[in-house]
C-alpha atoms as a PDB file:
ATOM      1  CA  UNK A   1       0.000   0.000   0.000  1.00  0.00           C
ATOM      2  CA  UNK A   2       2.766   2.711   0.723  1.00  0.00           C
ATOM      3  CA  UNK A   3       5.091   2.296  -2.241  1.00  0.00           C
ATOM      4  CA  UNK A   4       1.362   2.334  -4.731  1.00  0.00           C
ATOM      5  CA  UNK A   5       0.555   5.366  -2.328  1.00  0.00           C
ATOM      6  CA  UNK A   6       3.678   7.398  -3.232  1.00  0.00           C
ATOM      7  CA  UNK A   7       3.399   7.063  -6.916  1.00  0.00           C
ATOM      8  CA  UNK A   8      -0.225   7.455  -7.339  1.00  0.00           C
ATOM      9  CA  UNK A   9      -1.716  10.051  -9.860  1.00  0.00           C
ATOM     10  CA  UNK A  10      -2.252  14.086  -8.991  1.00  0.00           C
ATOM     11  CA  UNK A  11      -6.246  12.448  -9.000  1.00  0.00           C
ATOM     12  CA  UNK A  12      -5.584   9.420  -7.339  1.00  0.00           C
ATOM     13  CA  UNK A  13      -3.063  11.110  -4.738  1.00  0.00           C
ATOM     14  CA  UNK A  14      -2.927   9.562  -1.265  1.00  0.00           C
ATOM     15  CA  UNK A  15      -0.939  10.687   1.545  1.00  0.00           C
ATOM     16  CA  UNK A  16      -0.456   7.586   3.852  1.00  0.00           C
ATOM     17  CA  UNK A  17       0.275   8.661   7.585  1.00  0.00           C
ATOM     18  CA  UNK A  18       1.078   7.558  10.525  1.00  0.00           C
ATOM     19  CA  UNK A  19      -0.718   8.642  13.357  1.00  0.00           C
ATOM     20  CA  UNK A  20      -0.454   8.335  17.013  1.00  0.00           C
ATOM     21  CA  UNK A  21      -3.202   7.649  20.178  1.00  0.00           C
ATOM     22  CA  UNK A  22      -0.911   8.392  22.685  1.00  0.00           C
ATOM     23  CA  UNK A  23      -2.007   7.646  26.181  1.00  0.00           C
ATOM     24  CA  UNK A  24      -0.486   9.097  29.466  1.00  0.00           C
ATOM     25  CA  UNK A  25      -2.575   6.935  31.863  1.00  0.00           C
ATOM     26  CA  UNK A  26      -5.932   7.607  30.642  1.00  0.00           C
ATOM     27  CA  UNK A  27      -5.512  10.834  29.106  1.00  0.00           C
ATOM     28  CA  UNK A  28      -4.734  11.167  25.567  1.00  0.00           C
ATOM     29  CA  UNK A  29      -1.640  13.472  24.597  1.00  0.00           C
ATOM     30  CA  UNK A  30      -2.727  15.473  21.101  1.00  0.00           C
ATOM     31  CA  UNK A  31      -1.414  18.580  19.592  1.00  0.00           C
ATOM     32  CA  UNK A  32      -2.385  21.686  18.370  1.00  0.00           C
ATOM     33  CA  UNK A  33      -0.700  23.027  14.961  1.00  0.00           C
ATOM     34  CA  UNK A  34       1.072  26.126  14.669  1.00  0.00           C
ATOM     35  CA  UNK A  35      -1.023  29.145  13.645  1.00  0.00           C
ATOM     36  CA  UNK A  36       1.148  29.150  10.391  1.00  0.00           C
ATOM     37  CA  UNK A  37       0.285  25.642   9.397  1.00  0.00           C
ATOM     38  CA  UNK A  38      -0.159  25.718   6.116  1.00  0.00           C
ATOM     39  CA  UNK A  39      -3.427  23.371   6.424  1.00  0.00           C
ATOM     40  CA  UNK A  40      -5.838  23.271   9.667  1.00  0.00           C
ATOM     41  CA  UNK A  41      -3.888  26.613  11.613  1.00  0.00           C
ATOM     42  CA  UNK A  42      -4.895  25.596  15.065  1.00  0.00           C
ATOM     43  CA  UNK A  43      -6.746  22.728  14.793  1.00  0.00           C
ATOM     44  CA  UNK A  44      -5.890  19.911  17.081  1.00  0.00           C
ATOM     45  CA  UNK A  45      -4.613  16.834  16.091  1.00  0.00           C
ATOM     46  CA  UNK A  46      -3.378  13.189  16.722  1.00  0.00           C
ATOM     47  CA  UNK A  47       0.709  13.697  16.365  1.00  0.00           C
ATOM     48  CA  UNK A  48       2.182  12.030  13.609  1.00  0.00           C
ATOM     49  CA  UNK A  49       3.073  12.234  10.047  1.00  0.00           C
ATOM     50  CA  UNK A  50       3.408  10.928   6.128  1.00  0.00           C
ATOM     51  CA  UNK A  51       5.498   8.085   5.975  1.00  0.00           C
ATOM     52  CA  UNK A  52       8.930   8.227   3.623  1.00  0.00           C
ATOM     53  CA  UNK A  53       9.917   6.209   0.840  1.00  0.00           C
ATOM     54  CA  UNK A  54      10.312   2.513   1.796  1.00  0.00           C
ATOM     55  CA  UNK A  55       9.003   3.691   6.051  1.00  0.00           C
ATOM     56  CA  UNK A  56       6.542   1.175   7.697  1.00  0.00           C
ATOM     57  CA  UNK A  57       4.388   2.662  10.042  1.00  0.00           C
ATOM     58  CA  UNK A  58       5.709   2.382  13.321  1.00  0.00           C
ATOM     59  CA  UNK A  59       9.223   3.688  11.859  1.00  0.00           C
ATOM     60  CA  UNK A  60       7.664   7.048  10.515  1.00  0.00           C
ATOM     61  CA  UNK A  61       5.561   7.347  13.836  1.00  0.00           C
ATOM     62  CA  UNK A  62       8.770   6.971  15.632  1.00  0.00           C
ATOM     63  CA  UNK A  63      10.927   9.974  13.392  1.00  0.00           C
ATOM     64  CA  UNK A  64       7.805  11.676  13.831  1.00  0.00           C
ATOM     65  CA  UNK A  65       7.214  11.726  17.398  1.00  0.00           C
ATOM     66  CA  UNK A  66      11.097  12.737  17.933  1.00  0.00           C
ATOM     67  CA  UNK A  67      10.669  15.111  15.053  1.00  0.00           C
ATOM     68  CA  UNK A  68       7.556  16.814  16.713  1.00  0.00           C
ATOM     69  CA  UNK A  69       7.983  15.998  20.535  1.00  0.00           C
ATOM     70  CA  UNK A  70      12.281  16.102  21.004  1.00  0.00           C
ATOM     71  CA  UNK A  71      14.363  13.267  21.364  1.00  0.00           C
ATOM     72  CA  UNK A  72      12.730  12.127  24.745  1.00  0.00           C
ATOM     73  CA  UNK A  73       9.792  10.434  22.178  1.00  0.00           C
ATOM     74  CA  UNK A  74      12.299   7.641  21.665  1.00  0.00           C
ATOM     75  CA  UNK A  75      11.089   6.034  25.030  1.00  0.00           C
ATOM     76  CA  UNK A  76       7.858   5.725  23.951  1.00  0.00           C
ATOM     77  CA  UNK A  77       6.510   2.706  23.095  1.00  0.00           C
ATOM     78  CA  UNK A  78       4.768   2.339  20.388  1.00  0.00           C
ATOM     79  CA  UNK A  79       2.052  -0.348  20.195  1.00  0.00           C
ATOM     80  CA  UNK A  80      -0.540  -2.062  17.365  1.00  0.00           C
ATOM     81  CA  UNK A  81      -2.049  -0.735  14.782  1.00  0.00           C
ATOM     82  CA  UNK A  82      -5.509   0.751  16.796  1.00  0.00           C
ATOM     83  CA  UNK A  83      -7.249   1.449  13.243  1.00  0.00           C
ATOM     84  CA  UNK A  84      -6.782   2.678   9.522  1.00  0.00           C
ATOM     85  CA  UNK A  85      -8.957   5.147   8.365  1.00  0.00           C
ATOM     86  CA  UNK A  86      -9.678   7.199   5.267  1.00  0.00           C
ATOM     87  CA  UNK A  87     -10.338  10.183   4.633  1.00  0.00           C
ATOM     88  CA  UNK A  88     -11.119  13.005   1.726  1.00  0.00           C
ATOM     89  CA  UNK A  89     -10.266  16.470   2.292  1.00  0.00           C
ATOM     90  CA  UNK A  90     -12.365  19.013  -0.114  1.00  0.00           C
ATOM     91  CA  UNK A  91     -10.377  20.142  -2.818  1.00  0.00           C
ATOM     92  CA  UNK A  92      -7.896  20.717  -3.195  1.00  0.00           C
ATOM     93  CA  UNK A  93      -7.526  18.767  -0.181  1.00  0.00           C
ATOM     94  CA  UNK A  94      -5.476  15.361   0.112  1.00  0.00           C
ATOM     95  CA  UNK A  95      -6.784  12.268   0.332  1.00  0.00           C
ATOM     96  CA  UNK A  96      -5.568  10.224   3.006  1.00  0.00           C
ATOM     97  CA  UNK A  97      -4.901   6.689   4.687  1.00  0.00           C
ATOM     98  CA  UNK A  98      -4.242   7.505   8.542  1.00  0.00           C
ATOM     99  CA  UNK A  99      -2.473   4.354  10.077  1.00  0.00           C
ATOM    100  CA  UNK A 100      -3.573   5.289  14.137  1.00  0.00           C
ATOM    101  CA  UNK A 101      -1.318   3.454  16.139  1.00  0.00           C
ATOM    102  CA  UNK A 102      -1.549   2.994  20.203  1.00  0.00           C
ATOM    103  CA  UNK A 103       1.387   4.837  21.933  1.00  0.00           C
ATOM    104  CA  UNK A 104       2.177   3.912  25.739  1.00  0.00           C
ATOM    105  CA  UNK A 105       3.619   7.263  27.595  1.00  0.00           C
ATOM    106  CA  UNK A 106       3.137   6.116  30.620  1.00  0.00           C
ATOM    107  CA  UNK A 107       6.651   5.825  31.513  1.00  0.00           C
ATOM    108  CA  UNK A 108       6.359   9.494  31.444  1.00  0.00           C
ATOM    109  CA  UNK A 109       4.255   9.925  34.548  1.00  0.00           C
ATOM    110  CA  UNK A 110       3.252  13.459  35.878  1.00  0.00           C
ATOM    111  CA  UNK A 111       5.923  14.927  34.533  1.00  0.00           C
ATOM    112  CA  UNK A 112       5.479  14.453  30.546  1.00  0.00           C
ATOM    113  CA  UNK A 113       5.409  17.818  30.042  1.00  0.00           C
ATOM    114  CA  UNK A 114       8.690  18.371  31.025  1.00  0.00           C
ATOM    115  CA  UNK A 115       9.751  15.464  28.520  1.00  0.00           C
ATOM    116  CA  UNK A 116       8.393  17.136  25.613  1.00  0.00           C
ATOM    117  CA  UNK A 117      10.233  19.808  23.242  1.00  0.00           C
ATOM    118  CA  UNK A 118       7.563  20.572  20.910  1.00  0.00           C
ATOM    119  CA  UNK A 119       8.604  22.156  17.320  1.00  0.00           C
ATOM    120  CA  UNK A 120       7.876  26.035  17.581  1.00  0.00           C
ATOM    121  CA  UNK A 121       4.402  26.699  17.466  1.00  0.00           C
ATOM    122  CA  UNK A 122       3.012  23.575  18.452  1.00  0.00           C
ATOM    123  CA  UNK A 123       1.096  23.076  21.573  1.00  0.00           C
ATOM    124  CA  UNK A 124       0.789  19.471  23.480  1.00  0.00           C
ATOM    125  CA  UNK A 125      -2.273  19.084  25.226  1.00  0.00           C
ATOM    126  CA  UNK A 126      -3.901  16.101  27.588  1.00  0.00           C
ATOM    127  CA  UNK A 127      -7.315  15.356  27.362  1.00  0.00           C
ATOM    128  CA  UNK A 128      -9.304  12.729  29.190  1.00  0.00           C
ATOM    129  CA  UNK A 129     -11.571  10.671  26.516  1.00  0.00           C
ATOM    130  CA  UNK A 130     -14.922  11.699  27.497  1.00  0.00           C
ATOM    131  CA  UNK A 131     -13.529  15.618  27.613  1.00  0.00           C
ATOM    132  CA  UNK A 132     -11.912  15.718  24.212  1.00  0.00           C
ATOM    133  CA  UNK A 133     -13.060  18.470  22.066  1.00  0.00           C
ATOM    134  CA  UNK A 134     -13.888  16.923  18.824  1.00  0.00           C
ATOM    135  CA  UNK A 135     -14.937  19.929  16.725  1.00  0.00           C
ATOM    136  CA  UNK A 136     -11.593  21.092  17.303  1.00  0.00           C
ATOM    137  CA  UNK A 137     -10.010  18.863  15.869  1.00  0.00           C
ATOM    138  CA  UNK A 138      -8.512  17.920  11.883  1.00  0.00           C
ATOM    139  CA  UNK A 139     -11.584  16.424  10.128  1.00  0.00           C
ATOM    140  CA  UNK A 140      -9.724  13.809   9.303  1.00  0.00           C
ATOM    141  CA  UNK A 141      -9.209  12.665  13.560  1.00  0.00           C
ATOM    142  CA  UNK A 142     -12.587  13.220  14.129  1.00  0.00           C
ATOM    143  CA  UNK A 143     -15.229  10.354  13.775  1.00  0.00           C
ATOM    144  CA  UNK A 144     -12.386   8.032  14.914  1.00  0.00           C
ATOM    145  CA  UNK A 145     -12.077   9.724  18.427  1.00  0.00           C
ATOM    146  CA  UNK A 146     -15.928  10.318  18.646  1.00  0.00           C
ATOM    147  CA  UNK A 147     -16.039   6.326  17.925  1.00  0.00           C
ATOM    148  CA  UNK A 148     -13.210   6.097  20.438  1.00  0.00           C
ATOM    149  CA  UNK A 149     -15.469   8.166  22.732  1.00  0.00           C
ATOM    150  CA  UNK A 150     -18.774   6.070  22.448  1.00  0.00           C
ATOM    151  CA  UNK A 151     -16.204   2.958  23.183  1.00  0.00           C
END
């Protein structure tokens, strides 16, 4: 799926991603683009990004997290694949395959915020489930979290 992904068509273009439901206990760790993103400016958002040439999942989710978070993300572990969803943004919008993968941070404890570096701009956030604020989000994120929510 990723190597048909990266040569697809301008009409058949699909950006596969790697995504990341990062728990801290029972809250879930998101993040909030920079104002001068060029797509969704402050929308929140599962952390994560499009995988590279020849990346499996779990690799890009990895550069990503370090990449996004600092070089403390390498202790995270990062778990199964918790879904794969699909999703078409209006044009001229992507469309995407999001690869959501569980994240343990609990080795983290209170103090994750101190273990994070986020890139400038960014914003890391910790929401429990049921208090998550779904319009907020990338429209891409959210019918998966308000599944996620109903259990």
């Amino acid at each position: 799926m990723t190597r048909h992904a990266a040569t697809a068509g301008p009409a058949q273009q699909r950006l596969v991603v790697a995504a990341g439901l990062v728990w801290q206990g029972s809250r879930l760790l998101v993040q909030r683009r920079p104002a001068t993103a060029r797509h969704g400016a402050g929308a929140l958002e599962l952390p994560g990004g499009k995988l590279e040439p020849g990346e499996g999942p779990r690799a890009a989710l990895a550069r990503e997290l370090v990449e996004e978070w600092g070089p403390r993300a390498r202790e995270l572990e990062i778990g199964a694949v918790a879904d794969v969803l699909h999703h078409v943004y209006p044009p001229p919008g992507p469309e995407v395959i999001l690869i959501v993968l569980d994240v343990d941070a609990r080795r983290w404890s209170a103090s994750w915020r101190e273990q994070i570096e986020p890139e400038p701009g960014v914003e890391v956030l910790a929401f429990e489930l049921a208090e998550l604020p779904l319009d907020q989000f990338l429209a891409a994120d959210r019918p998966f979290l308000a599944a996620l929510q109903r259990g």
